[in-house]
N, C-alpha and C. Protein backbone atom coordinates (compact mmCIF):
# COMPACT_ATOMS: atom_id res chain seq x y z
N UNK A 1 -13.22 -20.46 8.46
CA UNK A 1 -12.88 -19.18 7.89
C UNK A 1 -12.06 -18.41 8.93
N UNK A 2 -11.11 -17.79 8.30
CA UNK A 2 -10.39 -17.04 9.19
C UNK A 2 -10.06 -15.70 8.86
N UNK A 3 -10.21 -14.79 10.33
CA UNK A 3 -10.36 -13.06 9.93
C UNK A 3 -9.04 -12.30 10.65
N UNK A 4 -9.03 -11.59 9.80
CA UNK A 4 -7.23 -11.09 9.74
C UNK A 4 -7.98 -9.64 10.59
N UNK A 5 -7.20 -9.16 11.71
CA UNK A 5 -7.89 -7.52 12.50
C UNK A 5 -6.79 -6.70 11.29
N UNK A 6 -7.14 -5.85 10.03
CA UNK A 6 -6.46 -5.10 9.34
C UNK A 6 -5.44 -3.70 10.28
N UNK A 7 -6.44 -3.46 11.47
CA UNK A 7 -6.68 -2.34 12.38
C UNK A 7 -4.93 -3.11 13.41
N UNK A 8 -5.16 -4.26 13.60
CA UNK A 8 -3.63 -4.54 14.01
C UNK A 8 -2.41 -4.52 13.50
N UNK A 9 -2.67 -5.65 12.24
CA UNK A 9 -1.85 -5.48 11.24
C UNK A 9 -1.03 -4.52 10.89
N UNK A 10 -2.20 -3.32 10.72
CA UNK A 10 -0.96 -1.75 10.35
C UNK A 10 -0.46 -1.48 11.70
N UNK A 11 -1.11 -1.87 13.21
CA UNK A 11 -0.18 -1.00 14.37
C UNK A 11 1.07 -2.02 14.03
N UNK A 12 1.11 -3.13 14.41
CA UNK A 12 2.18 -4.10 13.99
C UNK A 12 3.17 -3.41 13.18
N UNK A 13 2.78 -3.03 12.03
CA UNK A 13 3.61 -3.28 10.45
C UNK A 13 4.00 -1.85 10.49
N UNK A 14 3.36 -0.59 11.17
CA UNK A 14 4.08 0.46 11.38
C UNK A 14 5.07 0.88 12.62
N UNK A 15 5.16 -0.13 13.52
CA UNK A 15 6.21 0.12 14.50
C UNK A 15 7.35 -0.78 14.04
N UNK A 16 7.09 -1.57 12.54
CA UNK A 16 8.48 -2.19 12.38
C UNK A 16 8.44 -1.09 11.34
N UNK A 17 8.35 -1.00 10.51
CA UNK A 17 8.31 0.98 9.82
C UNK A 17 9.47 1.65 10.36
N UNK A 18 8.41 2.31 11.54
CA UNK A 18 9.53 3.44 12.47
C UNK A 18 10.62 3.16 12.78
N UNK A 19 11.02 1.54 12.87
CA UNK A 19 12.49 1.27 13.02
C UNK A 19 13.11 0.89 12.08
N UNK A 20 12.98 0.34 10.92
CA UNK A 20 13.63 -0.38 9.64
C UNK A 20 14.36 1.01 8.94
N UNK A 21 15.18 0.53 8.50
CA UNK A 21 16.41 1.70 7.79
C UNK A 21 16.03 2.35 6.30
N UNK A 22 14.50 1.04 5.65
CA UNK A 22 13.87 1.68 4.70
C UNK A 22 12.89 2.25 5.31
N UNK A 23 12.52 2.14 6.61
CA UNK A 23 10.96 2.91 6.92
C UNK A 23 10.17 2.61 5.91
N UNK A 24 9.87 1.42 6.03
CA UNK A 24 8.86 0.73 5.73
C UNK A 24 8.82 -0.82 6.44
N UNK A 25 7.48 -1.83 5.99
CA UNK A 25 7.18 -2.69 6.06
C UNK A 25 5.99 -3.35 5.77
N UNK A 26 6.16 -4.51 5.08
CA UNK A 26 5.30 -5.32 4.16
C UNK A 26 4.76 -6.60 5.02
N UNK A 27 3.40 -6.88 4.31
CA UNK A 27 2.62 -8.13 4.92
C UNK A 27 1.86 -8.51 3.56
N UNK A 28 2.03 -10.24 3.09
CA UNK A 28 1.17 -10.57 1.68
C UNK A 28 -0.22 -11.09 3.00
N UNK A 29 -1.34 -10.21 2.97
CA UNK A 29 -2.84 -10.74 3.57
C UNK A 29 -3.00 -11.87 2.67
N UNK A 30 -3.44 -11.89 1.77
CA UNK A 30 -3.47 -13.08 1.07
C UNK A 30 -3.28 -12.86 -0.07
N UNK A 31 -2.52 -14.37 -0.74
CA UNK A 31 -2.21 -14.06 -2.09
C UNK A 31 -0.91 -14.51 -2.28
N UNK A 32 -0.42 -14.28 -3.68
CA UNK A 32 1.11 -14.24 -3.60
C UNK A 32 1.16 -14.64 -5.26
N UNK A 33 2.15 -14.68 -5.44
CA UNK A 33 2.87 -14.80 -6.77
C UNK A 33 1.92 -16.38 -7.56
N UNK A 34 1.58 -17.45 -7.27
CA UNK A 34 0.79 -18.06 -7.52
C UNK A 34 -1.21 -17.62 -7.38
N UNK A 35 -1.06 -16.92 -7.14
CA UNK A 35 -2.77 -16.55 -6.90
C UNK A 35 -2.76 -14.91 -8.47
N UNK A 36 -4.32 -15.35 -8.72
CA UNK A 36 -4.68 -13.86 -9.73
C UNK A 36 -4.50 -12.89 -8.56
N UNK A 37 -5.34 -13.34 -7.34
CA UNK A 37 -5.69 -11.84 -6.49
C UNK A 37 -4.47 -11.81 -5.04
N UNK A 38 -3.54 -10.58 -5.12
CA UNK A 38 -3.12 -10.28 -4.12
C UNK A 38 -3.30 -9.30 -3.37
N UNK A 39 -3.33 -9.24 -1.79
CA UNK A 39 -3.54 -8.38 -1.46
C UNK A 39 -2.32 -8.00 -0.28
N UNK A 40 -2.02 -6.78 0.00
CA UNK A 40 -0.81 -7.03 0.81
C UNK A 40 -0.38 -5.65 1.27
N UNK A 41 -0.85 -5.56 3.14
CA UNK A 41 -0.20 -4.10 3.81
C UNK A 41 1.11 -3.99 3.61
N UNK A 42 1.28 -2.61 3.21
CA UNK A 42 2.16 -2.20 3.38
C UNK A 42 2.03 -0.52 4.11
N UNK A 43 3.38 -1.19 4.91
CA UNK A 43 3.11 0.45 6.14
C UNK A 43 4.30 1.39 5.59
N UNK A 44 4.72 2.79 5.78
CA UNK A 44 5.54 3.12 5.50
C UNK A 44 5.23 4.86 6.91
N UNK A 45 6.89 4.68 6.97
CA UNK A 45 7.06 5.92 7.94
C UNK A 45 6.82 7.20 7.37
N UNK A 46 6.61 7.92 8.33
CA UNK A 46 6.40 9.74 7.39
C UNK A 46 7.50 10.02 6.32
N UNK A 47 7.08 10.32 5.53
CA UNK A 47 8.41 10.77 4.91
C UNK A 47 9.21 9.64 4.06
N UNK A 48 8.14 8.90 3.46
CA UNK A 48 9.43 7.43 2.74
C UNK A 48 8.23 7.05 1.63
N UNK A 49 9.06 6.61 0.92
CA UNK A 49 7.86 6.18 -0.85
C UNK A 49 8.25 4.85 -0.78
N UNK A 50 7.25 4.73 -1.88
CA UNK A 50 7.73 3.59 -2.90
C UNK A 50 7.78 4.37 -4.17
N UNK A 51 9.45 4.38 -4.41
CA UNK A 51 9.36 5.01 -5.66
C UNK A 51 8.79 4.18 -7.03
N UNK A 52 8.90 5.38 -8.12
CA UNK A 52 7.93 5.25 -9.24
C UNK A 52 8.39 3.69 -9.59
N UNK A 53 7.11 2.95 -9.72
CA UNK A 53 6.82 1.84 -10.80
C UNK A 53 6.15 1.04 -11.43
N UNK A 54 6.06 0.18 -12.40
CA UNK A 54 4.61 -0.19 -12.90
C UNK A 54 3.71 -1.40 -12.03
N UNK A 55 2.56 -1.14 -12.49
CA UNK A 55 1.78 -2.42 -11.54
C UNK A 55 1.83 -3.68 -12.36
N UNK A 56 1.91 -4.70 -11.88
CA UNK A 56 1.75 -6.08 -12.36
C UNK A 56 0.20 -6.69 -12.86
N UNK A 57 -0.86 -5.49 -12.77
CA UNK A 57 -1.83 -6.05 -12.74
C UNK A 57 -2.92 -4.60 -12.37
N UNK A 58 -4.59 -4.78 -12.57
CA UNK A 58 -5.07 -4.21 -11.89
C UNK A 58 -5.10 -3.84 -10.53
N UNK A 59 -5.43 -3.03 -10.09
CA UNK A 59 -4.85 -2.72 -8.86
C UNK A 59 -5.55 -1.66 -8.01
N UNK A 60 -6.08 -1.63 -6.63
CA UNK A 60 -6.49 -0.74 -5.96
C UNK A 60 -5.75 -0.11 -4.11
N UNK A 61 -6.05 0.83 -3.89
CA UNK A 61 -5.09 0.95 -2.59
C UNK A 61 -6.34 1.51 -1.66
N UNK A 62 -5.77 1.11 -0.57
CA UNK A 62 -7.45 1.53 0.26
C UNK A 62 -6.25 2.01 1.56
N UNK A 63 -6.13 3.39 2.24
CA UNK A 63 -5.38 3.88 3.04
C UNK A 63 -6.43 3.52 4.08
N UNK A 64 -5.44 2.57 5.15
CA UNK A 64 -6.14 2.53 6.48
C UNK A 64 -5.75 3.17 7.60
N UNK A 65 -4.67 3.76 7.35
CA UNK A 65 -4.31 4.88 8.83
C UNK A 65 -3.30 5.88 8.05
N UNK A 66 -3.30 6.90 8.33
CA UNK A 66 -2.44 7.78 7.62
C UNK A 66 -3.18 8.76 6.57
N UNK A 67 -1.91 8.98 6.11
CA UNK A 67 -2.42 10.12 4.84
C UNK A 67 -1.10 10.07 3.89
N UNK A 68 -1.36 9.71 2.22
CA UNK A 68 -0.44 9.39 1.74
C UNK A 68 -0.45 9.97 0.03
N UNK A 69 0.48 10.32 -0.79
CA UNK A 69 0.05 10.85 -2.06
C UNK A 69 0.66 10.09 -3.42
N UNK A 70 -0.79 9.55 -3.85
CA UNK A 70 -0.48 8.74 -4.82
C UNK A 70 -0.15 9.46 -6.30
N UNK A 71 1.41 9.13 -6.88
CA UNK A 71 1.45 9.64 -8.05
C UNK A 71 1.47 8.67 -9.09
N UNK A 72 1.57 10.08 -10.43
CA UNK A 72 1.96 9.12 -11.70
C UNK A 72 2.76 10.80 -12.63
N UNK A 73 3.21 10.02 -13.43
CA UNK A 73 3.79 11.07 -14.54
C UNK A 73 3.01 12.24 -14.80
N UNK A 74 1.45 11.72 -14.84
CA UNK A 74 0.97 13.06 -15.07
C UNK A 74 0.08 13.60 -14.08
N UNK A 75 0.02 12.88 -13.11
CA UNK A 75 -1.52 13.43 -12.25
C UNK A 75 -0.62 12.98 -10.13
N UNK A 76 -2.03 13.43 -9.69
CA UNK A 76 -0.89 13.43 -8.07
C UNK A 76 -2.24 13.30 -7.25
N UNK A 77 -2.76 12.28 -6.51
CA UNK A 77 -3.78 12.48 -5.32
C UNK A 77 -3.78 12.21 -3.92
N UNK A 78 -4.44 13.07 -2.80
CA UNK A 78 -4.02 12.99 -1.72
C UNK A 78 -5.50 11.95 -1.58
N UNK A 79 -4.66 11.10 -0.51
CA UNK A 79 -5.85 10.46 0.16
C UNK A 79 -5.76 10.04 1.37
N UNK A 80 -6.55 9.67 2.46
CA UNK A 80 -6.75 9.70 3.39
C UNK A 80 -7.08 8.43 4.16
N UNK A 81 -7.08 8.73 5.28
CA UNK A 81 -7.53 6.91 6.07
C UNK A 81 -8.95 6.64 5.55
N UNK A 82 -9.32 5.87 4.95
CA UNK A 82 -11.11 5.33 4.70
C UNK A 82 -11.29 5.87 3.22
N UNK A 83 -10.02 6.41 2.06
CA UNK A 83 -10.03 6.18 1.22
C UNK A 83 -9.86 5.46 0.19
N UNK A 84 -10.06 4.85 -0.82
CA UNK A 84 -9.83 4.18 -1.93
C UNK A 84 -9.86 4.47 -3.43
N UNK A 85 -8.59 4.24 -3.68
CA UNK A 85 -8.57 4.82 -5.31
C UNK A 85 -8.03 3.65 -6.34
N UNK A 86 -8.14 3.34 -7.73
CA UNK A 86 -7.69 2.44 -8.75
C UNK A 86 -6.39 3.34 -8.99
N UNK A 87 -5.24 2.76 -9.15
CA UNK A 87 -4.27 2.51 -9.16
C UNK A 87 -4.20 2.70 -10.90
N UNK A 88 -3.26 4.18 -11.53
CA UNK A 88 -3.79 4.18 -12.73
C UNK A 88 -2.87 3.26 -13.39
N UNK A 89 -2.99 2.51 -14.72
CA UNK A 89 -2.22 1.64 -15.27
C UNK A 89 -1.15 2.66 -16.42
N UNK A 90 -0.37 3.01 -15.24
CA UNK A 90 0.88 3.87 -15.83
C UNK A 90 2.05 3.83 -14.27
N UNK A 91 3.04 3.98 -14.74
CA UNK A 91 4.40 4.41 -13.85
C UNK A 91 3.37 5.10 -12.45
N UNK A 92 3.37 5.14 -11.00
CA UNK A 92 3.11 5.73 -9.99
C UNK A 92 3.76 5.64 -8.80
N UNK A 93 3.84 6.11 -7.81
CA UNK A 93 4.80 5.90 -6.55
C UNK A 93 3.62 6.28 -5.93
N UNK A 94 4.12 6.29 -4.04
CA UNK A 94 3.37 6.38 -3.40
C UNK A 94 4.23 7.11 -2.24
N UNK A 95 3.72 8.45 -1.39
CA UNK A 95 4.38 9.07 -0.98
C UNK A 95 3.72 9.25 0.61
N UNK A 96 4.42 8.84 1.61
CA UNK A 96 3.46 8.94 2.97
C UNK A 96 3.88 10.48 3.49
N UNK A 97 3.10 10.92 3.47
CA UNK A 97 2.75 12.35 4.20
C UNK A 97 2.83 12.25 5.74
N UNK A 98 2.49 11.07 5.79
CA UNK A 98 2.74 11.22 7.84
C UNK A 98 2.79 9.47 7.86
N UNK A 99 2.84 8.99 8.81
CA UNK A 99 2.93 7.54 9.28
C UNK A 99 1.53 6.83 8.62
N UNK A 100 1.64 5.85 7.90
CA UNK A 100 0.34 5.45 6.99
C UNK A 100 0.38 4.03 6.72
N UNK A 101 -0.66 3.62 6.75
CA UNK A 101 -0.76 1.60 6.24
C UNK A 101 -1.97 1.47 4.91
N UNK A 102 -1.48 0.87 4.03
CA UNK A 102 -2.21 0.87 3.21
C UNK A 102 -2.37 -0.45 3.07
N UNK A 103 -3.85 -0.78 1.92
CA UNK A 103 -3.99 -2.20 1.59
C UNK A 103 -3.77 -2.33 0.20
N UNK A 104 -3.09 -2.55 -0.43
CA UNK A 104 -2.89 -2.65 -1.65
C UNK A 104 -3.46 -4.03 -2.55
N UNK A 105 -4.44 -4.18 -3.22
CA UNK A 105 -4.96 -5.26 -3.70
C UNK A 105 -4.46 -5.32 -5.49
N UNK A 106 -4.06 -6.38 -5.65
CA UNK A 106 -3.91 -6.38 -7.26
C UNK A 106 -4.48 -7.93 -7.91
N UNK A 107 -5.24 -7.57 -9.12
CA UNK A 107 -5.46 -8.77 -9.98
C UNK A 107 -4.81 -9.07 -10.98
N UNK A 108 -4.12 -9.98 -11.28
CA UNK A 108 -2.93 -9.88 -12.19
C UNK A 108 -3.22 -11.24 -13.24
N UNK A 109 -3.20 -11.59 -14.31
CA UNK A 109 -3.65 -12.56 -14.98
C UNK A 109 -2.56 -14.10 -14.28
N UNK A 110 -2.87 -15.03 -15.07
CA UNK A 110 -2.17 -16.10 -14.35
C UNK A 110 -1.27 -16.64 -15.88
């Protein structure tokens, strides 16, 4: 069995962030386009989204450093490092309020 440090991962994945021209950066933890369950950091610099779009699947985000605001068409929530919210199954973006790594998990049928 092998254990991934999440706590590195985002220092890693947010100092390529602070330099990339999208200010951001992605890691698939496990999973991928062949698997139901993916899961996969993504870091993003202060100040940079993922603009609005739909999920492929059920879906949850668990913020591990930062502070970031999850939207949708009709609703908007702030959340925090050691939070976790379901991902509503409508249009949403994701907006980093300051330097932030999230875990984004999705179950998607096969």
């Amino acid at each position: 069995m092998e254990a991934i440090s999440l706590t590195a991962l985002a220092q890693e994945h947010l100092a390529l962030a602070r330099t990339a021209s999208s200010g951001r950066s992605a890691h698939t933890v496990f999973g991928g386009h062949d698997h139901a369950l993916r899961q996969t950091l993504i870091a993003l610099a202060a100040r940079q989204e993922l603009a609005e779009h739909e999920s492929p699947g059920e879906a949850t985000i668990q913020v591990l450093t930062g502070l970031v605001r999850l939207t949708t068409t009709t609703d908007a929530s702030q959340l925090a490092a050691g939070d976790i919210a379901v991902i509503p199954d409508e249009r949403h973006g994701l907006h980093a309020l300051e330097d932030c790594a999230v875990l984004l998990t999705v179950a998607q049928a096969l």
